[in-house]
N, C-alpha and C. Protein backbone atom coordinates (compact mmCIF):
# COMPACT_ATOMS: atom_id res chain seq x y z
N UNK A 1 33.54 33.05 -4.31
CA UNK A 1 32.72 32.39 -5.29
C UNK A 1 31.72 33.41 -5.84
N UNK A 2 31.41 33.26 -6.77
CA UNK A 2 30.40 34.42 -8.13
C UNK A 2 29.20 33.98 -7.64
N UNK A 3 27.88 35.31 -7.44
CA UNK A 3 26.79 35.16 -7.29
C UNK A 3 26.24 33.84 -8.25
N UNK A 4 26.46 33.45 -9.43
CA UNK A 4 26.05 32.56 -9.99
C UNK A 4 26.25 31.42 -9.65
N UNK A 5 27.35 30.96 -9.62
CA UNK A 5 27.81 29.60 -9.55
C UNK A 5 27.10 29.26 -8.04
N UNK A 6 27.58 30.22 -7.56
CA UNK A 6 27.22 29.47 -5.92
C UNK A 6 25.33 29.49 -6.11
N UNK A 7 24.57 30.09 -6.96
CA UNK A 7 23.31 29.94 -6.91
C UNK A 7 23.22 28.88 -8.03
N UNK A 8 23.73 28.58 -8.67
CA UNK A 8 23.66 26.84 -9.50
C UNK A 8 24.13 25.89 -8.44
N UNK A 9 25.01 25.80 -7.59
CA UNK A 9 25.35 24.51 -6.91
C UNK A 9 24.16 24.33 -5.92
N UNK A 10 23.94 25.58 -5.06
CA UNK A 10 22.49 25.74 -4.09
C UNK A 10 21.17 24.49 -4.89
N UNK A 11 21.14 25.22 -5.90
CA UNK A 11 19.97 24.86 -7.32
C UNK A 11 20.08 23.24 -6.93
N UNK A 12 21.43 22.91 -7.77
CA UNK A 12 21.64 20.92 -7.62
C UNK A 12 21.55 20.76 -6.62
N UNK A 13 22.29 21.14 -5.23
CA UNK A 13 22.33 20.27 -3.94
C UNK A 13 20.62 20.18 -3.73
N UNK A 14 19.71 21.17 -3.13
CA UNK A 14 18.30 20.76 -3.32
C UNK A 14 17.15 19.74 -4.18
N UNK A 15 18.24 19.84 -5.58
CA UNK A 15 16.94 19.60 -6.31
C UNK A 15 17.56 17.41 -6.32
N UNK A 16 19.07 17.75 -5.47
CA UNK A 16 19.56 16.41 -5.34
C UNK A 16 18.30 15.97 -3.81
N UNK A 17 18.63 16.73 -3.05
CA UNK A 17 17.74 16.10 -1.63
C UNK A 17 16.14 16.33 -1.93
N UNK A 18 16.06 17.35 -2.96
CA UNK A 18 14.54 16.82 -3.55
C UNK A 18 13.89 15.54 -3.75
N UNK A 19 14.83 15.21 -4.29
CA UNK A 19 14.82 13.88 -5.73
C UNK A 19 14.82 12.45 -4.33
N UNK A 20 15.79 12.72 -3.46
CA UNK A 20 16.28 11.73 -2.54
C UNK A 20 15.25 11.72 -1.84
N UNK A 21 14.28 12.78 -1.40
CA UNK A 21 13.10 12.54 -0.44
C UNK A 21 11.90 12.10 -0.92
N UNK A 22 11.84 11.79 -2.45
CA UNK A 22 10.69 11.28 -3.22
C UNK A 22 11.29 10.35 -3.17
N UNK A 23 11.99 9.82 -2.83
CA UNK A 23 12.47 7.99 -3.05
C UNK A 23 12.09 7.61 -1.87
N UNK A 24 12.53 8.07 -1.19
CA UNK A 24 12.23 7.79 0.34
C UNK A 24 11.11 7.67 0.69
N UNK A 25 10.06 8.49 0.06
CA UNK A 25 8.49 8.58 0.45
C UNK A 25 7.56 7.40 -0.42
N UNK A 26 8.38 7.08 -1.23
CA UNK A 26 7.59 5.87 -2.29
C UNK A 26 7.63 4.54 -1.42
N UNK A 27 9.36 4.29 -0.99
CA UNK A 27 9.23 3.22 -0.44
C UNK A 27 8.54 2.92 1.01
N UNK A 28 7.74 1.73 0.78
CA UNK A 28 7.31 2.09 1.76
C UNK A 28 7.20 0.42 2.84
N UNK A 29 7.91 -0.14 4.05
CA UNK A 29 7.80 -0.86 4.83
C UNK A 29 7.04 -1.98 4.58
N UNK A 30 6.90 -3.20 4.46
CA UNK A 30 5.91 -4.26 4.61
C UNK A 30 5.91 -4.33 6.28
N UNK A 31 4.50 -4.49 6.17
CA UNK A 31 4.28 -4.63 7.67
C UNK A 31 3.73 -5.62 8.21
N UNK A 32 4.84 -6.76 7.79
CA UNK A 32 4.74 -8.29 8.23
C UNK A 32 3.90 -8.55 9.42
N UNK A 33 4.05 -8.06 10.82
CA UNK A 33 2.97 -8.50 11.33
C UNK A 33 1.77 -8.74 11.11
N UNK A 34 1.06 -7.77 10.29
CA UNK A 34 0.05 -7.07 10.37
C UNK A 34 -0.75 -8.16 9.39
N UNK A 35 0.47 -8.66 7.95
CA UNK A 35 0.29 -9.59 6.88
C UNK A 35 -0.21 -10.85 7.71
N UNK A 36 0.93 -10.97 8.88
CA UNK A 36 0.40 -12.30 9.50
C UNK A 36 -0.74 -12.70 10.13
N UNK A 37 -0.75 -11.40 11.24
CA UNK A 37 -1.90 -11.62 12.39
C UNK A 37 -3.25 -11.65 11.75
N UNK A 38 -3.43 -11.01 9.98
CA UNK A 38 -4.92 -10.65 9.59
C UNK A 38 -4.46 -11.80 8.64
N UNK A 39 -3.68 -12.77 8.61
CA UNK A 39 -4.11 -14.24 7.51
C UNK A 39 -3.90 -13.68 5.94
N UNK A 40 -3.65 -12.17 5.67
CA UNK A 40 -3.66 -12.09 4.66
C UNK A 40 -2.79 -12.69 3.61
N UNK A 41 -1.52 -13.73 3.84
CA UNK A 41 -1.30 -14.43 2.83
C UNK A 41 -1.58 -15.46 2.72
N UNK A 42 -2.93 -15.93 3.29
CA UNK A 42 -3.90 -16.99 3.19
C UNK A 42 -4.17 -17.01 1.60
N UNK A 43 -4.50 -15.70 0.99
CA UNK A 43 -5.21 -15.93 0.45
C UNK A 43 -4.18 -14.82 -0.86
N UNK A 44 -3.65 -14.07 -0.42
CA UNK A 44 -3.04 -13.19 -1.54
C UNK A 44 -1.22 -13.43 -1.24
N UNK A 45 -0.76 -13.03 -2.33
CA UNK A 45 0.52 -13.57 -2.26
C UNK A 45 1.37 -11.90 -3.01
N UNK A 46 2.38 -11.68 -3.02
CA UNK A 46 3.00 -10.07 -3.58
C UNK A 46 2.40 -9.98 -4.80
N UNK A 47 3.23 -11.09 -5.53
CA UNK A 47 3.23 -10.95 -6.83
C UNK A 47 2.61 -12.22 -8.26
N UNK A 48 1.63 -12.86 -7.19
CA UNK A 48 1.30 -13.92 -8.33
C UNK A 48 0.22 -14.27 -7.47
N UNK A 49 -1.18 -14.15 -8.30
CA UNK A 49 -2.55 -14.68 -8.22
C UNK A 49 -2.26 -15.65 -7.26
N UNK A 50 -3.44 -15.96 -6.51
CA UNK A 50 -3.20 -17.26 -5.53
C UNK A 50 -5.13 -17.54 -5.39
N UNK A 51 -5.59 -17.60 -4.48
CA UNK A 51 -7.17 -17.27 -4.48
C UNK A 51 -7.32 -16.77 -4.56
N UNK A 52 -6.64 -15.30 -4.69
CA UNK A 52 -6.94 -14.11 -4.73
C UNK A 52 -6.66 -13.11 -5.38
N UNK A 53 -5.92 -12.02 -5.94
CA UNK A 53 -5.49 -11.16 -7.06
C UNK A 53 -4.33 -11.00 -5.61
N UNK A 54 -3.12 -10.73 -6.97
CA UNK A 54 -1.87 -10.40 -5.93
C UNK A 54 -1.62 -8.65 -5.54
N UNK A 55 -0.82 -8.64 -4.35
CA UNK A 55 -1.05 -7.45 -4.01
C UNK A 55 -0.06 -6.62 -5.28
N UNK A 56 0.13 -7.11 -6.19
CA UNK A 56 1.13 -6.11 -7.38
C UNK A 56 -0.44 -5.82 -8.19
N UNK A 57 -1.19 -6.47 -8.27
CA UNK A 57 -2.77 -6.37 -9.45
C UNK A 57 -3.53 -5.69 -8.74
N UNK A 58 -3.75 -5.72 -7.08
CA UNK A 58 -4.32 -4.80 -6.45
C UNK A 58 -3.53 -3.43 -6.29
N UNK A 59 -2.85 -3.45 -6.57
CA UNK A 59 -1.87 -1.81 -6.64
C UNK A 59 -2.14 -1.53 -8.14
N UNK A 60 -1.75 -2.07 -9.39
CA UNK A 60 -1.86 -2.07 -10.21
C UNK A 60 -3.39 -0.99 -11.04
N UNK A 61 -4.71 -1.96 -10.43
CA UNK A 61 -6.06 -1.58 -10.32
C UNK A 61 -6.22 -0.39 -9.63
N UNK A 62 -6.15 0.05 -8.35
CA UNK A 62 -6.18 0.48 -7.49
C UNK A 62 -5.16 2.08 -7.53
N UNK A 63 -3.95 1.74 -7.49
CA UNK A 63 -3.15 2.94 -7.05
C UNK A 63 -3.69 4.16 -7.42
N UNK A 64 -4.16 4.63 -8.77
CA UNK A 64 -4.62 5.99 -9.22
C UNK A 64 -5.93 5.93 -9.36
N UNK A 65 -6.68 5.29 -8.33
CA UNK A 65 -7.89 5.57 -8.12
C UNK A 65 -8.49 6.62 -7.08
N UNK A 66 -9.05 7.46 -7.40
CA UNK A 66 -9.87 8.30 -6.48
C UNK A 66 -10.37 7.73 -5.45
N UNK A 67 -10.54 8.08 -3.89
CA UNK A 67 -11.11 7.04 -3.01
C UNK A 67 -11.04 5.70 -3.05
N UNK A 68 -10.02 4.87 -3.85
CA UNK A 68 -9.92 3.53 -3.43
C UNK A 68 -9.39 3.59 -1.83
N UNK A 69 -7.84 4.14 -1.67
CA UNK A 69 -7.58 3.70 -0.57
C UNK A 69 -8.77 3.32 0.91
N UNK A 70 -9.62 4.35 0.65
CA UNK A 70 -10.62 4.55 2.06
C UNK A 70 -11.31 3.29 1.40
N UNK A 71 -11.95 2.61 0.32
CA UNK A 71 -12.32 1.59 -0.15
C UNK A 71 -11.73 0.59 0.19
N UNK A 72 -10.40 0.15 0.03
CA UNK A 72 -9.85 -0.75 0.42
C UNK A 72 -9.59 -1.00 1.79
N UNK A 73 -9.36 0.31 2.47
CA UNK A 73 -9.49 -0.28 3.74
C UNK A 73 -10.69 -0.39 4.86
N UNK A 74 -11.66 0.27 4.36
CA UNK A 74 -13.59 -0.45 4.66
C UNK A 74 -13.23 -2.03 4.39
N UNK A 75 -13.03 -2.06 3.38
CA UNK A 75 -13.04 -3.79 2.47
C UNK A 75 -11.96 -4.26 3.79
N UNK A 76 -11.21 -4.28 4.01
CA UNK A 76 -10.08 -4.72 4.91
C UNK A 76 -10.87 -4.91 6.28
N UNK A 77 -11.25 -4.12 7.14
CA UNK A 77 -11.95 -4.33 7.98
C UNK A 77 -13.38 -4.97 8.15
N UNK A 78 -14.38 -4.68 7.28
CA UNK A 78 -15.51 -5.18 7.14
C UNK A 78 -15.98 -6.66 6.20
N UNK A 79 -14.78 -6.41 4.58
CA UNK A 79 -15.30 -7.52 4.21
C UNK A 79 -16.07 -6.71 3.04
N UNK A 80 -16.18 -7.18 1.89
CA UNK A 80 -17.25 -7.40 0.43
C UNK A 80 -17.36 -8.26 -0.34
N UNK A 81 -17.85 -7.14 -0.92
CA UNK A 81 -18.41 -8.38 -2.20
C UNK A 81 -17.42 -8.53 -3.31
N UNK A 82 -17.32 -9.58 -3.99
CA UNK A 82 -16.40 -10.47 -4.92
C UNK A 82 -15.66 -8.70 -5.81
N UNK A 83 -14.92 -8.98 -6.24
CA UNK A 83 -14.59 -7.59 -7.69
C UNK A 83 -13.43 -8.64 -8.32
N UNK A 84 -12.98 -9.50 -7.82
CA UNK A 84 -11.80 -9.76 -8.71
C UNK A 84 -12.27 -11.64 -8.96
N UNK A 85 -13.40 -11.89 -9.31
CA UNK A 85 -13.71 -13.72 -9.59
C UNK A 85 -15.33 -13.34 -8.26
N UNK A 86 -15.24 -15.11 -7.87
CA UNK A 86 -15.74 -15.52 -7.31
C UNK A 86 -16.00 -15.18 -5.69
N UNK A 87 -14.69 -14.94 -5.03
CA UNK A 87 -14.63 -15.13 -3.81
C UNK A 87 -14.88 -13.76 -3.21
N UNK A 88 -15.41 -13.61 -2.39
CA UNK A 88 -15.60 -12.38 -1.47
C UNK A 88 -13.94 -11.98 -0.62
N UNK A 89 -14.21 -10.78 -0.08
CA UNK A 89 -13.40 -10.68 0.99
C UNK A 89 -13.75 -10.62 2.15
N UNK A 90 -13.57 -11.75 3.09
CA UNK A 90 -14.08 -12.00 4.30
C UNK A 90 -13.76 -10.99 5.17
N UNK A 91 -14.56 -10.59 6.14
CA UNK A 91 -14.65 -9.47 7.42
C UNK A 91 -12.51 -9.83 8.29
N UNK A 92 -12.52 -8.94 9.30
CA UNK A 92 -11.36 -9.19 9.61
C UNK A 92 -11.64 -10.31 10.47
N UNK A 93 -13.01 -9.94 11.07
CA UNK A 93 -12.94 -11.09 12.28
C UNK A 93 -13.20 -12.86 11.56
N UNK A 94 -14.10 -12.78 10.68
CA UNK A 94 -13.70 -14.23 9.84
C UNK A 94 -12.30 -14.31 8.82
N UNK A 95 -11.44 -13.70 9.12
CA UNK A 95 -10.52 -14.27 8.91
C UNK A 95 -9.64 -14.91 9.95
N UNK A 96 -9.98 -14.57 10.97
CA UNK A 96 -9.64 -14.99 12.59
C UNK A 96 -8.34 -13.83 12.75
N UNK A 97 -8.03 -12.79 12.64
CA UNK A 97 -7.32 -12.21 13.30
C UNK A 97 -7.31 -11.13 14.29
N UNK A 98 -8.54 -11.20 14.33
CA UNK A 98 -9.45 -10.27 15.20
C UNK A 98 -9.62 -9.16 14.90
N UNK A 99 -10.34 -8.14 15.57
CA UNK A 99 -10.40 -6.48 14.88
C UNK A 99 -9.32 -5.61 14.25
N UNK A 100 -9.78 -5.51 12.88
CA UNK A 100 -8.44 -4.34 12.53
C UNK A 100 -8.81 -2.76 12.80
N UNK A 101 -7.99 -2.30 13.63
CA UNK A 101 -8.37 -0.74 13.42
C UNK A 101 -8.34 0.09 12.05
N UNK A 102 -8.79 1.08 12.00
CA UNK A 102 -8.46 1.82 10.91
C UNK A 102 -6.98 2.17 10.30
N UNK A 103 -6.28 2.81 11.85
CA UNK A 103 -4.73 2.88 11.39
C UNK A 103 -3.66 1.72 10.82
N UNK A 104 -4.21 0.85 11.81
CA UNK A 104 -3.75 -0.50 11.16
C UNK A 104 -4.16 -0.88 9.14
N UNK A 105 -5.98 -0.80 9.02
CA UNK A 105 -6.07 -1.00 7.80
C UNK A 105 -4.97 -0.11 7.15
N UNK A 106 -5.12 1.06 7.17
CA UNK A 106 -4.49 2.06 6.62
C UNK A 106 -2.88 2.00 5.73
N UNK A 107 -2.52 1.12 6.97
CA UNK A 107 -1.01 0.80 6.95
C UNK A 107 -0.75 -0.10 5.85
N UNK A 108 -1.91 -1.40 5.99
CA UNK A 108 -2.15 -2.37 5.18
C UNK A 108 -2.22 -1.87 3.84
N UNK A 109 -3.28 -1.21 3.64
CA UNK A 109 -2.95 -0.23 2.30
C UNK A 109 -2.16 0.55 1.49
N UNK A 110 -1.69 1.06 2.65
CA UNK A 110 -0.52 1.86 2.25
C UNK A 110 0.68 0.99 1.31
N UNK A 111 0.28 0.40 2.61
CA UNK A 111 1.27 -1.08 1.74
C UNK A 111 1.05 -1.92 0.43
N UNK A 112 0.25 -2.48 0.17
CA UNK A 112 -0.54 -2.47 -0.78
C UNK A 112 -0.11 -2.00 -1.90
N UNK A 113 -0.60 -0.30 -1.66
CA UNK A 113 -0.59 0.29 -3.29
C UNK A 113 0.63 0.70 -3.22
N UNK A 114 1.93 0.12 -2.46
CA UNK A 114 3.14 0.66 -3.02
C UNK A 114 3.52 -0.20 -3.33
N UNK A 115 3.26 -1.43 -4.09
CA UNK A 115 3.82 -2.21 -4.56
C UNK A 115 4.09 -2.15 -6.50
């Protein structure tokens, strides 16, 4: 095989498992427990307003924001003040699911803004 060709196929096969490992890194797990044990579809739902802005409007808002993620997940654990209507976001522990760690928020987020 010619120095060329075999350095064009090299070229595609990479820029194929390039391409395949950015897909891979976008998608990213729902982490159903985590949805359950913290009540969060009490109040938010994927993809359609409920009491709350859905997690597609919080990705939406959110994804290409500077320091949201670490924002959102303070807000996740602690709780604030209203940004999307009326309602606050209650602490983890008044939502009754007891303490969220950080890695846990994290996850939550993660999740979140890959929607």
């Amino acid at each position: 095989m010619n120095t060329a060709r075999f350095a064009v196929r090299t070229c595609a096969a990479l820029l194929s498992v390039s391409n395949w490992c950015d897909c891979v890194a976008v998608q990213t797990t729902e982490p159903s427990w985590l949805l359950d044990q913290h009540r969060c579809m009490f109040c938010h739902t994927v993809d359609t307003p409920h009491r709350a802005p859905s997690f597609e409007q919080i990705a939406a808002r959110y994804r290409d924001v500077p320091g949201a993620p670490g924002m959102l997940e303070e807000k996740l654990r602690k709780g604030g003040e209203a940004h999307w209507g009326d309602v606050a976001m209650p602490s983890a522990a008044e939502r009754g699911g007891g303490p969220l760690s950080a890695s846990d928020a994290h996850a939550l987020v993660k999740w979140v803004l890959s929607q």
